[in-house]
Protein backbone atom coordinates (compact mmCIF):
# COMPACT_ATOMS: atom_id res chain seq x y z
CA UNK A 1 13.68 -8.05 21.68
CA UNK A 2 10.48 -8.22 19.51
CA UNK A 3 8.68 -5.21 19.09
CA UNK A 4 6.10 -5.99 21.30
CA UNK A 5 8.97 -7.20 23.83
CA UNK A 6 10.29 -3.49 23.69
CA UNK A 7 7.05 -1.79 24.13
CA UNK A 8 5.94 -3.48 27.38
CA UNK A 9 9.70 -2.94 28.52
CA UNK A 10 9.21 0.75 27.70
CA UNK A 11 5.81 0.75 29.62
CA UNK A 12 7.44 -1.03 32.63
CA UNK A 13 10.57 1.46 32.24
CA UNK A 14 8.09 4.42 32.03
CA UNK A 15 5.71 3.61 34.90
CA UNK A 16 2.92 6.41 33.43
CA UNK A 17 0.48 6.69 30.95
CA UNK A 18 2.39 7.04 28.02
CA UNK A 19 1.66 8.27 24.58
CA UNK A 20 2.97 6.36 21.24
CA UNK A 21 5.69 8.64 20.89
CA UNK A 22 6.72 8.81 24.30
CA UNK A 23 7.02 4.86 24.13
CA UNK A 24 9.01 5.35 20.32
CA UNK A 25 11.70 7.52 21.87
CA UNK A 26 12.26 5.57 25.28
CA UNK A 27 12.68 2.26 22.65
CA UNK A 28 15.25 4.56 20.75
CA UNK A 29 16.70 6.34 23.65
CA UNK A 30 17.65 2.23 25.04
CA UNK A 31 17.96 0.75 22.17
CA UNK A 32 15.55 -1.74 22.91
CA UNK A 33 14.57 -2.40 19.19
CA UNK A 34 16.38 -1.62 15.96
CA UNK A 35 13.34 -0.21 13.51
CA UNK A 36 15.98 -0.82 10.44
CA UNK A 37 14.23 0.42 7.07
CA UNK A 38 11.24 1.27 9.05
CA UNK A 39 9.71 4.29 7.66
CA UNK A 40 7.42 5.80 9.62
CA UNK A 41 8.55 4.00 13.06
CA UNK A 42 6.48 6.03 15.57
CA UNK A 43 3.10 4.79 13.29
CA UNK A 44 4.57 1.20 14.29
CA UNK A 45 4.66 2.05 17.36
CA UNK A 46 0.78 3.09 17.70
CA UNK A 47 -0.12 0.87 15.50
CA UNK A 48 1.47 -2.21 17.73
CA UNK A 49 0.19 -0.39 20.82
CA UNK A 50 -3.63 -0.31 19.75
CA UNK A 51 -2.95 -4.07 18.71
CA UNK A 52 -2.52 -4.88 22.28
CA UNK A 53 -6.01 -3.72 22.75
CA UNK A 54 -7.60 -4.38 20.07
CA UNK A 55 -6.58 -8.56 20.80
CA UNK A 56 -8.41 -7.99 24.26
CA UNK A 57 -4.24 -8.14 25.51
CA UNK A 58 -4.89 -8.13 29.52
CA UNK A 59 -1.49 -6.86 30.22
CA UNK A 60 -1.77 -3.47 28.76
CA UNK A 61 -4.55 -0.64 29.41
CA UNK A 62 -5.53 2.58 27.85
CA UNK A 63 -7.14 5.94 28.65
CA UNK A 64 -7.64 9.01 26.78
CA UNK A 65 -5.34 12.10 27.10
CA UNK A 66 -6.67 15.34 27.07
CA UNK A 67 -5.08 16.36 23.80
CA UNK A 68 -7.35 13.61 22.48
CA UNK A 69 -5.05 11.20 21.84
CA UNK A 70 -4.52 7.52 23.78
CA UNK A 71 -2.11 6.78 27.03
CA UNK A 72 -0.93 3.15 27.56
CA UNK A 73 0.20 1.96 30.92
CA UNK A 74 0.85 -1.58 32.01
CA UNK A 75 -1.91 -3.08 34.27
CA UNK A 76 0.52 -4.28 37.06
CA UNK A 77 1.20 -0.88 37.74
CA UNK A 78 -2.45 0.64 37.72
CA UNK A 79 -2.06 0.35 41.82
CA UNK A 80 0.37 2.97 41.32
CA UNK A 81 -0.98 5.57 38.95
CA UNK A 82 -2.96 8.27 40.11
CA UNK A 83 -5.59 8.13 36.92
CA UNK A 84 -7.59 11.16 37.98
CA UNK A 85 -4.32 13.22 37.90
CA UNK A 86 -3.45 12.04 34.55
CA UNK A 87 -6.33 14.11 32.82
CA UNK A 88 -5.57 17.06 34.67
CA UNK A 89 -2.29 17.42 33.11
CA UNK A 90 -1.50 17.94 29.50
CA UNK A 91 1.00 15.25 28.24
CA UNK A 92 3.34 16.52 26.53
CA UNK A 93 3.32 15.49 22.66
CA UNK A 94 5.15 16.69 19.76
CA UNK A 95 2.96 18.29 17.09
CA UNK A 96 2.08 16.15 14.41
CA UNK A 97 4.02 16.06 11.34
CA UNK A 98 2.06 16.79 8.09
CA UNK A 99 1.67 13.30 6.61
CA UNK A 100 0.48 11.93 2.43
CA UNK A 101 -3.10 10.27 1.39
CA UNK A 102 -2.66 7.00 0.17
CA UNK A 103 -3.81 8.02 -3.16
CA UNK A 104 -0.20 10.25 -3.50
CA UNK A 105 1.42 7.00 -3.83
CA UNK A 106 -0.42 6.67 -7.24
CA UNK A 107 2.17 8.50 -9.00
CA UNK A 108 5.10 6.80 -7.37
CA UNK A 109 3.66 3.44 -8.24
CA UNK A 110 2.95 4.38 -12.16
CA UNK A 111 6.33 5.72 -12.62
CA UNK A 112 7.69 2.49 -11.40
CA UNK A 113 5.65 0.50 -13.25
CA UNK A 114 6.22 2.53 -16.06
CA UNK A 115 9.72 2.31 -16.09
CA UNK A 116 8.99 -2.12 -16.52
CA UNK A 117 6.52 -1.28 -19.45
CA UNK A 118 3.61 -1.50 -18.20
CA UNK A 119 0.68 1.80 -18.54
CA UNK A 120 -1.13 2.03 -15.16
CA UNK A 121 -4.54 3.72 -14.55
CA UNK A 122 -6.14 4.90 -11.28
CA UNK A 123 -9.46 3.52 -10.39
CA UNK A 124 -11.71 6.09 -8.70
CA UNK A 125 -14.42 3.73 -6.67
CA UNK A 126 -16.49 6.83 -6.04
CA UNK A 127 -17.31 7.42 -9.87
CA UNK A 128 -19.01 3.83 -9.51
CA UNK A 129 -22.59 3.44 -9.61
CA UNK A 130 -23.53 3.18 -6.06
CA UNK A 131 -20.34 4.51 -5.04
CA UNK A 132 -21.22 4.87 -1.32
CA UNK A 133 -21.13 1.00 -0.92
CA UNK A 134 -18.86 0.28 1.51
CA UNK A 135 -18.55 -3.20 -0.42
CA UNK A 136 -17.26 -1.64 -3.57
CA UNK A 137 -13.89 -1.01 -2.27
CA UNK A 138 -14.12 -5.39 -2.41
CA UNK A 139 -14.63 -5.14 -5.99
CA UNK A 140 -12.80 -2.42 -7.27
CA UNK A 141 -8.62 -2.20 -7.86
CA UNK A 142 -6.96 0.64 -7.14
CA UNK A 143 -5.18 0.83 -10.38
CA UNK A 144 -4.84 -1.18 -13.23
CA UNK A 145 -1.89 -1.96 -15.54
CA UNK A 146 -1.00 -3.50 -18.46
CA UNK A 147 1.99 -4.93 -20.27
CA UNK A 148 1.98 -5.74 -24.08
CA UNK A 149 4.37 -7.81 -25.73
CA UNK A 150 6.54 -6.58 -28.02
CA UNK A 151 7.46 -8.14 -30.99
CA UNK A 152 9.53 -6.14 -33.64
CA UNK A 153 9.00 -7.81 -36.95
CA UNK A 154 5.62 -7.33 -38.47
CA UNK A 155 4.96 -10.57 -39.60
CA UNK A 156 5.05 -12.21 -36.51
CA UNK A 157 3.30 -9.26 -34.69
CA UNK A 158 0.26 -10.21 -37.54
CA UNK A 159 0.86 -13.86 -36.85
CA UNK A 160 0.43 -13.67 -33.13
CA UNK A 161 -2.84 -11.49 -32.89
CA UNK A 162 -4.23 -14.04 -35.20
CA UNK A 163 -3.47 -17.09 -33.29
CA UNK A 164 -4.35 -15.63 -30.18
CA UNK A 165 -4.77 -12.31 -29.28
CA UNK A 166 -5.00 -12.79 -25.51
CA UNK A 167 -1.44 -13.67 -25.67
CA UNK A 168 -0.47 -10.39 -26.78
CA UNK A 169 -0.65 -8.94 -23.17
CA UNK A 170 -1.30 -9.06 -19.46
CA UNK A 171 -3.56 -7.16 -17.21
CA UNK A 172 -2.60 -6.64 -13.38
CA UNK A 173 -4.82 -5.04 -10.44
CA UNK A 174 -3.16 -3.43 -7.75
CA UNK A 175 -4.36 -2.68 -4.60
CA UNK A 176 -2.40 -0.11 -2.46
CA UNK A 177 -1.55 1.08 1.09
CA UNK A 178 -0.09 3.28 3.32
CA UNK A 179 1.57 0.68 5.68
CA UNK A 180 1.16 -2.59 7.00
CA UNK A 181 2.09 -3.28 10.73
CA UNK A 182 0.36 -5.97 12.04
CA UNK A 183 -0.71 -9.51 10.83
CA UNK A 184 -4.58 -8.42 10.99
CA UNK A 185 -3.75 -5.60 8.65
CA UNK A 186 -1.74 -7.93 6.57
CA UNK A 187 -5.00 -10.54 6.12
CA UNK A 188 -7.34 -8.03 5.56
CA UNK A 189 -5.54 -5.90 3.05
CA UNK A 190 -4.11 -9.21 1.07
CA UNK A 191 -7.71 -10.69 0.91
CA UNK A 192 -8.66 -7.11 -0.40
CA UNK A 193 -6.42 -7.67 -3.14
CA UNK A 194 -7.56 -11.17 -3.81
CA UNK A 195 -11.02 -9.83 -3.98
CA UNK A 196 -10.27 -6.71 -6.29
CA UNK A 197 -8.16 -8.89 -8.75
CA UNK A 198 -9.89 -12.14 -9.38
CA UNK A 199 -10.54 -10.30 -12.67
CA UNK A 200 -7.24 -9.90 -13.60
CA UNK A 201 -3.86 -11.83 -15.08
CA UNK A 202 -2.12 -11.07 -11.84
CA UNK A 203 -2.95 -9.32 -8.67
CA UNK A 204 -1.04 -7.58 -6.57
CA UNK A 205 -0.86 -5.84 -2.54
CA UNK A 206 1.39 -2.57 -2.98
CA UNK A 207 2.40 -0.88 0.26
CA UNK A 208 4.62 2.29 1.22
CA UNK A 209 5.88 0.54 4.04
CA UNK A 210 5.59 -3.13 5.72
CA UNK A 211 6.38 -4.38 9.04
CA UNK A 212 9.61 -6.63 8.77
CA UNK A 213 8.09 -9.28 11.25
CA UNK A 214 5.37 -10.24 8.54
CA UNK A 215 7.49 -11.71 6.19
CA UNK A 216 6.79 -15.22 7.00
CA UNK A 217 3.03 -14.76 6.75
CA UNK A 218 3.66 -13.01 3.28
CA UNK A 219 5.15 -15.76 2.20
CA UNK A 220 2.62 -18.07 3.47
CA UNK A 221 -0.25 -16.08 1.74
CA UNK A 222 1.85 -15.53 -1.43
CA UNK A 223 1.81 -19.61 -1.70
CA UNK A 224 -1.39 -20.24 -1.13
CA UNK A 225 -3.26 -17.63 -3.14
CA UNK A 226 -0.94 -16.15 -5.32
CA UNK A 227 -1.23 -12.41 -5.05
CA UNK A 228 2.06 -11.01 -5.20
CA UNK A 229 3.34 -8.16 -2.79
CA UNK A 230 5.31 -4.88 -3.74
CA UNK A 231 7.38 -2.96 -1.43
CA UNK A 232 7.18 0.89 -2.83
CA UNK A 233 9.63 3.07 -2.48
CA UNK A 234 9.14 7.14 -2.56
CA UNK A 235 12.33 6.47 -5.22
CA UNK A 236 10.09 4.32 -7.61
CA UNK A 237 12.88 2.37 -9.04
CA UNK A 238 14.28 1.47 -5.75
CA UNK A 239 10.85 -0.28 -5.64
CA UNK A 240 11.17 -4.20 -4.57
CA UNK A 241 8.46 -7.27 -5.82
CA UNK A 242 8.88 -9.04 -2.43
CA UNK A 243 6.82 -11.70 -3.83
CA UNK A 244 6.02 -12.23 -7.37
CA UNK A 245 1.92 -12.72 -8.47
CA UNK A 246 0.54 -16.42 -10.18
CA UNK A 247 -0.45 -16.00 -13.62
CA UNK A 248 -4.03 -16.80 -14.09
CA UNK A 249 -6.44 -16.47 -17.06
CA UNK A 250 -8.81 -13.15 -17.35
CA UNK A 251 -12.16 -13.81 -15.44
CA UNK A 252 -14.12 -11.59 -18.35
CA UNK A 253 -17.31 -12.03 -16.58
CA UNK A 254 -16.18 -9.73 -13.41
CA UNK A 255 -14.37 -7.61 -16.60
CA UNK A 256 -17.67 -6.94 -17.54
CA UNK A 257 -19.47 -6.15 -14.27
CA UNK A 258 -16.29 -3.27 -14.09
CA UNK A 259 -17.32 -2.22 -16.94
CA UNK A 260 -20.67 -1.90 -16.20
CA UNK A 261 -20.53 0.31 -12.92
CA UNK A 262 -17.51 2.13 -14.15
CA UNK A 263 -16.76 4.28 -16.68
CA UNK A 264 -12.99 5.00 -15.57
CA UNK A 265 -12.66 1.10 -15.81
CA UNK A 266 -14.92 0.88 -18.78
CA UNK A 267 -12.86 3.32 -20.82
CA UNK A 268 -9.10 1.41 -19.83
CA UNK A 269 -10.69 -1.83 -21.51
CA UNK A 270 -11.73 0.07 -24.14
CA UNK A 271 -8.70 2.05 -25.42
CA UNK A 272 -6.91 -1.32 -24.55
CA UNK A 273 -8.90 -3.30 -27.07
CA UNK A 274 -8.53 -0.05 -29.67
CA UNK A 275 -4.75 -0.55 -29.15
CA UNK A 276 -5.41 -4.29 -29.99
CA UNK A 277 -7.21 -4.15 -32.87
CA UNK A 278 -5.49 -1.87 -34.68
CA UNK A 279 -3.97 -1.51 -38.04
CA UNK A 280 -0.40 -0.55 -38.79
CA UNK A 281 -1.00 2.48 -39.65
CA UNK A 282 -2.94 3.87 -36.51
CA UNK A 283 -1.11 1.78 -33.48
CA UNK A 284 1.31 4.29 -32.68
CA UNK A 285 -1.17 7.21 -32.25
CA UNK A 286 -3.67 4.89 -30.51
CA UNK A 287 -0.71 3.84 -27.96
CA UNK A 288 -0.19 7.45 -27.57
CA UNK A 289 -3.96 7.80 -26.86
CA UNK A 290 -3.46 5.26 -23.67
CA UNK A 291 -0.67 6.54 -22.43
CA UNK A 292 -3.01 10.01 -21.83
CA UNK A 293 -5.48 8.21 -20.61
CA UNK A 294 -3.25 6.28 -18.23
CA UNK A 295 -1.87 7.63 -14.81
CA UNK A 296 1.25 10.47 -14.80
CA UNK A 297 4.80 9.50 -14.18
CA UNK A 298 7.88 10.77 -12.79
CA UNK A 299 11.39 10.06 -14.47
CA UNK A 300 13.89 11.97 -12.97
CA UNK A 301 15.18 12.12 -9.45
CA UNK A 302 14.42 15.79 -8.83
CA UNK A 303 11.31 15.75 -10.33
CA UNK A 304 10.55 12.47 -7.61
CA UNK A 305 11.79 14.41 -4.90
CA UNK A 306 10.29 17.37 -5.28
CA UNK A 307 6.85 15.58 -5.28
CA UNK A 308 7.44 13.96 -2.33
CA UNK A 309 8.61 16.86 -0.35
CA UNK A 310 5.45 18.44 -1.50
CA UNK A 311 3.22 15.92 -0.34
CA UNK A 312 5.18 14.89 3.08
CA UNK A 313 6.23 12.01 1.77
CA UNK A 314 8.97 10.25 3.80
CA UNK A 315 12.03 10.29 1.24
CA UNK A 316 14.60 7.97 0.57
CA UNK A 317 17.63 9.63 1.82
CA UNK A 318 15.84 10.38 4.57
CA UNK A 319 15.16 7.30 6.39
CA UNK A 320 18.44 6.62 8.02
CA UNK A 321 18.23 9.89 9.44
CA UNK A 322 14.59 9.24 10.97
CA UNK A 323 15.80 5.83 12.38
């Protein structure tokens, strides 16, 4: 079965108005679907179930339960459900689980980029001018990175900054997620990233966890417009590039409108052009002056799993349990 397949089955199995999780352990309790490296399987599970709405889906219906929360039940059997009861009784739910901001994955994604040589700063959208745009979050990346090449003899170091010095690194944007369940999700947080990193060498969609039935589409998107895609992992260096990014040349015009409305921005390109230009004698104290200014890492495994037990992140070792 497809995942959808499994949810109406559930429905038909269940006969009531159902919450998510009520449909997530019926699927496990028959087997109806194998969730494999799924994550966070129950949020695929509402997230799939709203999807049938939100598509105008005529063969599932919803109400609202009086802990607030949705019921689904399939329309052939509205004949057969008493919907005035349904409110008068409590369904019963399991408490929610605390759960991570998406800005908690920062840390994850900067120690594994870290750990490829590349420094990686967050972009806060509300220090912007006009910050309570709802267009910046178009313009803006999440975070920014950047990879210098490393040559080890001096001469050639000098020779290279001379012939061309935008050859002496690359800038990414990344622009990152939670989770990504459904092929709207996918279009509109891929064309998110193609917005926020037409600036850039590379651009790139990170997310925490993706739905395995969107690889084709991924692929598709990948061809046609280049942004790669990053599967993160809450172990950082179990991380996966699904789909590697197109090189393309900076766009120093939309550089310098991110420069102009922010100063978080505006001081990355800065140190980044200090690091550049300097002399011998001053580059490794003006690396070390980026690498403050960039985003924090983790290195070691206990330190990694101590942050994400802290911030209710879903760890590693943990996942074949949940499935």
């Amino acid at each position: 079965m497809t995942i959808k397949e499994a949810i109406l089955k559930s429905l038909s199995d269940l006969k009531k108005p159902s919450n998510y999780m009520e449909v997530h352990d019926h699927i496990i309790s028959r087997r109806y679907y194998e969730f494999k490296v799924a994550k966070t399987p129950q949020a695929t599970i509402s997230s799939q179930l709203g999807e049938f709405i939100r598509n105008g889906d005529t063969r599932v219906k919803r109400i609202k339960g009086e802990g607030g929360g949705y019921l689904y039940y399939l329309t052939k059997d509205e004949d057969s459900i008493d919907i005035d009861l349904v409110n008068q009784v409590a369904p019963e739910t399991k408490p929610k689980s605390k759960t991570f901001l998406e800005r908690d994955l920062h840390v994850l994604l900067s120690s594994f980029l870290k750990n490829t040589g590349i420094y990686a700063k967050t972009i806060f959208h509300e220090k912007s001018k006009n910050s309570k745009d709802s267009h910046q979050k178009w313009i803006h990346p999440d975070m920014v990175g950047i990879r210098f090449l490393s040559l080890q003899n001096k001469v050639s170091q000098a020779f290279l900054r001379s012939v061309n010095r935008a050859d002496t690194f690359k800038m990414t944007s990344y622009e990152l997620k939670k989770e990504i369940n459904t092929d709207y999700e996918l279009k509109k947080c891929f064309f998110q990233a193609v917005s926020n990193s037409s600036w850039a060498n590379f651009g790139y969609l990170v997310a925490f966890e993706i739905s395995d039935s969107l690889h084709d589409e991924m692929e598709r998107l990948n061809q046609s417009f280049g942004i790669g895609i990053i599967e993160l992992s809450s172990n950082p260096f179990e991380s996966k590039i699904l789909f590697p990014a197109r090189y393309k040349e900076l766009d120093f015009k939309t550089i310098d409108k991110l420069c102009k409305i922010n100063s978080e921005f505006e001081g990355f390109i800065e140190k980044t052009e200090k690091l550049l230009t300097a002399t011998e004698r001053y580059v490794k104290s003006t690396e070390r002056e980026l690498e403050d200014f960039c985003d924090d890492y983790l290195e070691q495994d206990s330190e990694i799993e101590k942050y994400c037990r802290e911030k209710h992140i879903p760890f590693a070792k943990d996942m074949n349990e949940e499935v």
